[in-house]
Protein backbone atom coordinates (compact mmCIF):
# COMPACT_ATOMS: atom_id res chain seq x y z
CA UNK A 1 7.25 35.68 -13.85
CA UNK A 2 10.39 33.04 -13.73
CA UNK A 3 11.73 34.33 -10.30
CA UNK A 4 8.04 34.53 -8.58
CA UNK A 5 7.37 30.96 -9.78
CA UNK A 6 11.12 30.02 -8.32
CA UNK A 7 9.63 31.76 -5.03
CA UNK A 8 6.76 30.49 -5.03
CA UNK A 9 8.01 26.61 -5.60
CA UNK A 10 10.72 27.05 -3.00
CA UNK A 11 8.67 28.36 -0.53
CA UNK A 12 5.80 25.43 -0.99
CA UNK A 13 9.01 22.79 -0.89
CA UNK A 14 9.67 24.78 2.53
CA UNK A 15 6.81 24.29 4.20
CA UNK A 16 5.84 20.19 3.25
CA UNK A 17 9.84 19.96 4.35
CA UNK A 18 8.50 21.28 7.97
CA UNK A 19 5.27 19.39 7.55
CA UNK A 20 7.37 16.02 7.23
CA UNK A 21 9.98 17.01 9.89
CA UNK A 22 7.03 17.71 12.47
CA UNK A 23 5.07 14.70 11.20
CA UNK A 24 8.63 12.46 12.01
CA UNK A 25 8.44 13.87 15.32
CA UNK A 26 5.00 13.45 16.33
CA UNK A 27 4.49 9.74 14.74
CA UNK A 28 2.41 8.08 11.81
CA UNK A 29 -0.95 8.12 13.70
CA UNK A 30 -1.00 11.15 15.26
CA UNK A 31 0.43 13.04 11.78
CA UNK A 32 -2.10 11.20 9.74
CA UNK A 33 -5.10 11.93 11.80
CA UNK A 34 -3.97 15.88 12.07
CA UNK A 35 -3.36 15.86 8.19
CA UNK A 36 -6.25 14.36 7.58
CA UNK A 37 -8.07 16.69 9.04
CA UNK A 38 -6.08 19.98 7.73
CA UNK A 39 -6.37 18.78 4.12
CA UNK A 40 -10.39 18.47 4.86
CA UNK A 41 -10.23 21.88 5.78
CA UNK A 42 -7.46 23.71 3.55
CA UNK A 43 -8.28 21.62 0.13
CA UNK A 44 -11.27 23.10 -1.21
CA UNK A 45 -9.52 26.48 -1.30
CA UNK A 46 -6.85 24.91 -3.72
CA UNK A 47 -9.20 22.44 -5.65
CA UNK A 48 -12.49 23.81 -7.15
CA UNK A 49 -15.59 22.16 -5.25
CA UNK A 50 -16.97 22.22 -8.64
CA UNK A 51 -14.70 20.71 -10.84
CA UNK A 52 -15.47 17.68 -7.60
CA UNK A 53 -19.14 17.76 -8.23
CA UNK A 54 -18.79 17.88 -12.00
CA UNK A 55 -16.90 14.92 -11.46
CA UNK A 56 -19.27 13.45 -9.18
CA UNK A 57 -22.22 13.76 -11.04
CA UNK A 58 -21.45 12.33 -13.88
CA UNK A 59 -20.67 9.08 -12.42
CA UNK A 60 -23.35 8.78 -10.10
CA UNK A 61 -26.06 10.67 -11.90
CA UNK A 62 -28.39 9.99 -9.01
CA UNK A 63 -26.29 11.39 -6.61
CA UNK A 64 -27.77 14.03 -3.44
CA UNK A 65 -25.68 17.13 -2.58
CA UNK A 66 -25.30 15.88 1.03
CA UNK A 67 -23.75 12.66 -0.95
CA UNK A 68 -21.69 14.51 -2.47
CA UNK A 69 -20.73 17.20 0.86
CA UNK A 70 -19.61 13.76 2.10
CA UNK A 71 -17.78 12.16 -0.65
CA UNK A 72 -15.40 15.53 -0.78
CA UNK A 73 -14.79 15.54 2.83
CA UNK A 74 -13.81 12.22 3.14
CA UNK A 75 -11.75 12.33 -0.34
CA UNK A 76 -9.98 15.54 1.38
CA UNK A 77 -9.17 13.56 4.69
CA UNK A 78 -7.60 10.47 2.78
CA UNK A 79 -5.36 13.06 0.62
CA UNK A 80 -4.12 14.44 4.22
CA UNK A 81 -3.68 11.00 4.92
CA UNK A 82 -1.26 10.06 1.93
CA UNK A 83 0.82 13.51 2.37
CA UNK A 84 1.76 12.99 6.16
CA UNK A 85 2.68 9.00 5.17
CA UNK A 86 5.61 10.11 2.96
CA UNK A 87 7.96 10.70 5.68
CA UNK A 88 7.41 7.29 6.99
CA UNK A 89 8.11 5.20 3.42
CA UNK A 90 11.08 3.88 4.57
CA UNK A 91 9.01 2.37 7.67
CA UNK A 92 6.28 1.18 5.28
CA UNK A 93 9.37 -0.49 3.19
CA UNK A 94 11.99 -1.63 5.67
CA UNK A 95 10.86 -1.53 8.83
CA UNK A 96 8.16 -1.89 11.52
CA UNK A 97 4.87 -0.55 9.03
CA UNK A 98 6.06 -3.53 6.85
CA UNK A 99 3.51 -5.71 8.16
CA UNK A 100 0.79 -3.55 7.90
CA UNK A 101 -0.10 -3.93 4.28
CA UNK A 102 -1.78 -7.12 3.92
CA UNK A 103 -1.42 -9.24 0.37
CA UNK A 104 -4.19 -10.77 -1.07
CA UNK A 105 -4.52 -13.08 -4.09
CA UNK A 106 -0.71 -14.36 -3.61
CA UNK A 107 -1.51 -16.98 -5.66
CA UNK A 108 -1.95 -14.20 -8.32
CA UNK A 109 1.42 -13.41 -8.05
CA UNK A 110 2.45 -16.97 -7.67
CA UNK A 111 0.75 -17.47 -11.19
CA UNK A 112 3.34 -15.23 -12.72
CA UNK A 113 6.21 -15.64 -11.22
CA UNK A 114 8.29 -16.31 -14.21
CA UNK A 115 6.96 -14.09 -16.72
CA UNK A 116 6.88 -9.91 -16.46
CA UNK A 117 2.93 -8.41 -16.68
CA UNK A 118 1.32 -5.14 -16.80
CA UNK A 119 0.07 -4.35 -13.61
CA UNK A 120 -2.59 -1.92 -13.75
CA UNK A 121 -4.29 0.12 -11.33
CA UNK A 122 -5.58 3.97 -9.95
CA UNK A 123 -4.84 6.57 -7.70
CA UNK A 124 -6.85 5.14 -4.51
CA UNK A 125 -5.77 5.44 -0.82
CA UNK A 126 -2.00 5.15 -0.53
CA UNK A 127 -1.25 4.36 -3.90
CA UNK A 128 2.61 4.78 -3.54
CA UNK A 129 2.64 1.34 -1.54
CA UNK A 130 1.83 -0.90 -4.18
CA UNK A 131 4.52 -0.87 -6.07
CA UNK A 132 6.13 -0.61 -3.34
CA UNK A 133 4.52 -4.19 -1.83
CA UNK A 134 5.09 -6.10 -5.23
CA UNK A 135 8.72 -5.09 -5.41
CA UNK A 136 8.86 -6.38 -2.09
CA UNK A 137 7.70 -9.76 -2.75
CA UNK A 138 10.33 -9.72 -5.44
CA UNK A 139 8.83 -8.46 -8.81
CA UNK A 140 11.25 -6.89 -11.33
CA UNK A 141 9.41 -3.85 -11.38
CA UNK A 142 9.40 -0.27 -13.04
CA UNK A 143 6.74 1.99 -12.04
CA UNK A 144 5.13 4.71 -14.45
CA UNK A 145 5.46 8.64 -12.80
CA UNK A 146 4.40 12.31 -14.09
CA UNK A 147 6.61 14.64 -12.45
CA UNK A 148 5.46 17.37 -10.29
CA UNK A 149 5.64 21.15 -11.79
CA UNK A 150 7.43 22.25 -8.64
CA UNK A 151 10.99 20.90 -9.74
CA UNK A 152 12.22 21.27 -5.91
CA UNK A 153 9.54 19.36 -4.35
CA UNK A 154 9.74 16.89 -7.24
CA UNK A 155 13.34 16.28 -6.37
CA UNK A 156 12.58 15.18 -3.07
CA UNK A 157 9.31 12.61 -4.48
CA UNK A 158 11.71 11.48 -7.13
CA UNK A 159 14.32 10.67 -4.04
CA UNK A 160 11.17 9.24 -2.32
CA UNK A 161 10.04 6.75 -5.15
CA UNK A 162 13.47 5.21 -5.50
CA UNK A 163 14.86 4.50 -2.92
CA UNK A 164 11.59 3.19 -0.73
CA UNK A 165 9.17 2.82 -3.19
CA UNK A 166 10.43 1.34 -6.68
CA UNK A 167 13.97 1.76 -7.97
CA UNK A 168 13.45 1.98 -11.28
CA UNK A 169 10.99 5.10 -11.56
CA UNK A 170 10.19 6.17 -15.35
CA UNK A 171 9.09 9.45 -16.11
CA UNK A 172 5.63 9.82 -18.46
CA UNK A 173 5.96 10.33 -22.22
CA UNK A 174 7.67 8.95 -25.17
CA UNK A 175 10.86 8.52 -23.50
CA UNK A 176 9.31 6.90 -21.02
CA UNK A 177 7.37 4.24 -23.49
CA UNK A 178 10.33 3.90 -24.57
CA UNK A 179 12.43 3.38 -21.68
CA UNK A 180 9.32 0.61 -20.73
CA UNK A 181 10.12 -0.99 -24.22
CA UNK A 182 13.45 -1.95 -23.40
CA UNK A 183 12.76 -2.93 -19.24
CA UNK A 184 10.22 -4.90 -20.26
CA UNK A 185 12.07 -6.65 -23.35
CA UNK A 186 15.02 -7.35 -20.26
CA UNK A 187 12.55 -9.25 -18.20
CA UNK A 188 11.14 -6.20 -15.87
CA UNK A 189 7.19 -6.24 -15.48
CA UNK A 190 5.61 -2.71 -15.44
CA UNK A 191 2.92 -1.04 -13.33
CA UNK A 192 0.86 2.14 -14.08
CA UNK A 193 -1.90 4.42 -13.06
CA UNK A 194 -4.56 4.19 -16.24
CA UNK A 195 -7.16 6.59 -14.10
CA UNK A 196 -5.28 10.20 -15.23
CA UNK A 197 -6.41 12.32 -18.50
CA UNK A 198 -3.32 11.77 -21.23
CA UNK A 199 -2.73 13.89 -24.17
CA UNK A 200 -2.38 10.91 -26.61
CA UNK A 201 -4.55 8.35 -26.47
CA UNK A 202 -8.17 7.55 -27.24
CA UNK A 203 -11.10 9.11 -26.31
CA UNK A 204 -13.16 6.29 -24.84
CA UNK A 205 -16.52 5.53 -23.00
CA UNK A 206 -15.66 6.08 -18.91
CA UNK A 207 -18.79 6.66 -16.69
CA UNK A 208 -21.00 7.11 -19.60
CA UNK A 209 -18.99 9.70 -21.30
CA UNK A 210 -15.61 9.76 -23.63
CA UNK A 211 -12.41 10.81 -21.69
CA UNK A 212 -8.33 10.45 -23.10
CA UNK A 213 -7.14 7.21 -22.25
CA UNK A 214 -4.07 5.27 -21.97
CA UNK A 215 -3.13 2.56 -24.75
CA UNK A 216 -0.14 1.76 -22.95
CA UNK A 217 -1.28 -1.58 -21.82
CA UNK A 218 -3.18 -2.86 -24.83
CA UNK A 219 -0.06 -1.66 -26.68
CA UNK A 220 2.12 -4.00 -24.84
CA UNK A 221 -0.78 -6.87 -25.09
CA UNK A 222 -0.61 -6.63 -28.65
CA UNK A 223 2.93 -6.67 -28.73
CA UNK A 224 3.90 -9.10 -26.28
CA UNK A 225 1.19 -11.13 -25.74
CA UNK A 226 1.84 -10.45 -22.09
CA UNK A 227 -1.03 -10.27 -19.52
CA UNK A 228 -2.42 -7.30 -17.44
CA UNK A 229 -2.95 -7.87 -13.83
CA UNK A 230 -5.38 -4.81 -11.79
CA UNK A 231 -4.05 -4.41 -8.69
CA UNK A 232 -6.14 -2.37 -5.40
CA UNK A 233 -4.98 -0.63 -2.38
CA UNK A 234 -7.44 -0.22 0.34
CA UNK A 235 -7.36 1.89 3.89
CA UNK A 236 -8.42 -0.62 6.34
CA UNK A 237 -7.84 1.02 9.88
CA UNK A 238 -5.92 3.94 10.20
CA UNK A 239 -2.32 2.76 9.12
CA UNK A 240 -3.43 -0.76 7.77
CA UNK A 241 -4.05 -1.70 4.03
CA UNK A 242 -5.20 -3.60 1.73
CA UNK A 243 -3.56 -4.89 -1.45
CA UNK A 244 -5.18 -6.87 -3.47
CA UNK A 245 -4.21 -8.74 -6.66
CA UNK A 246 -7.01 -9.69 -9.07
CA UNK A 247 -6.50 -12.31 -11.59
CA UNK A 248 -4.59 -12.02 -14.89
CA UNK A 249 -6.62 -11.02 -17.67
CA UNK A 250 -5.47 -12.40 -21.40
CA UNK A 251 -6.81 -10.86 -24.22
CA UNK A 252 -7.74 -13.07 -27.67
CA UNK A 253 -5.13 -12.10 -30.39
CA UNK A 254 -8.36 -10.49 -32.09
CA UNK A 255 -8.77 -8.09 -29.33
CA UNK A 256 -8.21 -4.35 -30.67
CA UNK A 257 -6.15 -1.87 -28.43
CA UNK A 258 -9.44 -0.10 -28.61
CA UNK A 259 -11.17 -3.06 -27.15
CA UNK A 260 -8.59 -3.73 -24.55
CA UNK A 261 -8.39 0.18 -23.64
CA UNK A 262 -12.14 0.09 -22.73
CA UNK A 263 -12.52 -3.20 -21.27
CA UNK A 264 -9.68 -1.93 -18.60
CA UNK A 265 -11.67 1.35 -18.67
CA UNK A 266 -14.65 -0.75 -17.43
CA UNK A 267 -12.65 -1.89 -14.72
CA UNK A 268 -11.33 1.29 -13.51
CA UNK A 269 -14.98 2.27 -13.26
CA UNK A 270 -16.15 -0.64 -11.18
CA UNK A 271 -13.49 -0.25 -9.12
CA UNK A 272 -13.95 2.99 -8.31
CA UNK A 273 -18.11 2.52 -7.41
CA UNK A 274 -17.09 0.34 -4.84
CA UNK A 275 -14.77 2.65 -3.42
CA UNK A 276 -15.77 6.23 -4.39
CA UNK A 277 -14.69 8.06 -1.95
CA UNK A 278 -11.31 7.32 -2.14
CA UNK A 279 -10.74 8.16 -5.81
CA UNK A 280 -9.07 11.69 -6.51
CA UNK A 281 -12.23 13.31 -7.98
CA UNK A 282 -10.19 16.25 -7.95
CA UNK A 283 -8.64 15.16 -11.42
CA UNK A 284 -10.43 16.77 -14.55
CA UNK A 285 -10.74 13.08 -16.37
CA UNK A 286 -12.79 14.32 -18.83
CA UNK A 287 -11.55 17.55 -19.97
């Protein structure tokens, strides 16, 4: 089974290698507009429509099948949209894309400036430039990663992430937390996705129903007294974004992690009713 899972993984890393050398080739808009329309067409047959709808329904109870028809294609189309704008990171970072990810709520970050935070946020649109757009405007930053199961393709992300997108990249787990402990006790602020099913946690209320969270950040609130600052990406045209940065929320020293868990739990889920189809529904949250 070892050597068909090596065959399979190096074959997969194969073809995305192609996939980014054509999409280099061809240019940003033209590769994003062909992914996105290959991933609305190819991605159902890897991701189960139902495990989608499941999803679907229980957030928007209310929700029509032609609602949902449209919520997958479009959620599809952004994915293809994300995978062909890896290859052109280091444009997004250093070079001519640079100005096409527009900051709001500076004064956010200018609120902050001299003490680290938790940022918080979820896996919408193009999520890999956020960290990458606060490390720009010159936030000691480590970013929060699970590694991919295909160890050669997860070479090449991990290559990715730090060099163009945050430099100090820290894998999920209890090495991690504890690798976080010590960056963040040395002045770095952290940022991590809260939207993903964990294996330790605490099974609280998210659309109506209990799913794993993380305590991550209402661990470090309760240790450090530090703040948490939610952070959005948004798609606004094509190859222009969106990032905004919401104000700091403090906590009263009363606050339980369960408390704090859920009340960022609350704002995942408004967050993602205002832009629904540009969550990955395609993640089991609740299993």
């Amino acid at each position: 089974m070892k050597i068909f899972k090596f065959i399979r993984y190096l074959i997969e890393t194969l073809i995305i290698i192609l996939f980014f050398t054509f999409f280099k080739i061809i240019g940003i808009k033209i590769s994003t507009f062909i992914s996105g329309k290959i991933f609305t067409l190819v991605g159902p047959l890897f991701r189960s429509k139902n495990i989608i709808s499941k999803n679907l329904k229980k957030a928007f109870p209310n929700i029509s099948d032609e609602e949902i028809r449209i919520h997958i294609r479009e959620m599809w189309n952004y994915y293809g949209k994300i995978f062909a704008e890896y290859p052109f990171l280091n444009n997004f970072r250093n070079k001519n894309l640079g100005n096409n990810i527009e900051i709001v709520g500076q004064e956010n970050l200018e609120e902050i400036e001299n003490e680290n935070v938790v940022f918080i946020s979820g896996h919408f649109d193009n999520f890999e430039l956020m960290a990458m757009s606060l490390e720009k405007e010159g936030i000691k930053l480590a970013a929060v990663y699970r590694p991919l199961n295909n160890y050669f393709l997860n070479k090449i992300m991990e290559y990715l992430r730090k060099k163009y997108i945050c430099k100090n990249q820290i894998k999920k787990g209890r090495t991690g937390v504890r690798n976080l402990l010590t960056l963040f006790k040395n002045g770095s602020s952290i940022a991590l996705m809260i939207d993903q099913r964990v294996s330790e946690g605490l099974r609280l209320n998210f659309f109506q129903e209990e799913a794993y969270t993380t305590t991550i950040p209402a661990q470090f609130v309760k240790k450090f007294n530090c703040r948490i600052v939610p952070i959005h990406i948004d798609r606004i045209k094509e190859i222009n974004f969106r990032l905004t940065i919401f104000k700091p929320l403090k906590f009263e020293e009363n606050n339980s992690v369960e408390k704090i868990s859920q009340d960022l739990n609350f704002w995942l889920e408004k967050t993602i009713q205002n832009s629904p189809n540009k969550w990955i529904w395609s993640h089991d949250r609740w299993k």
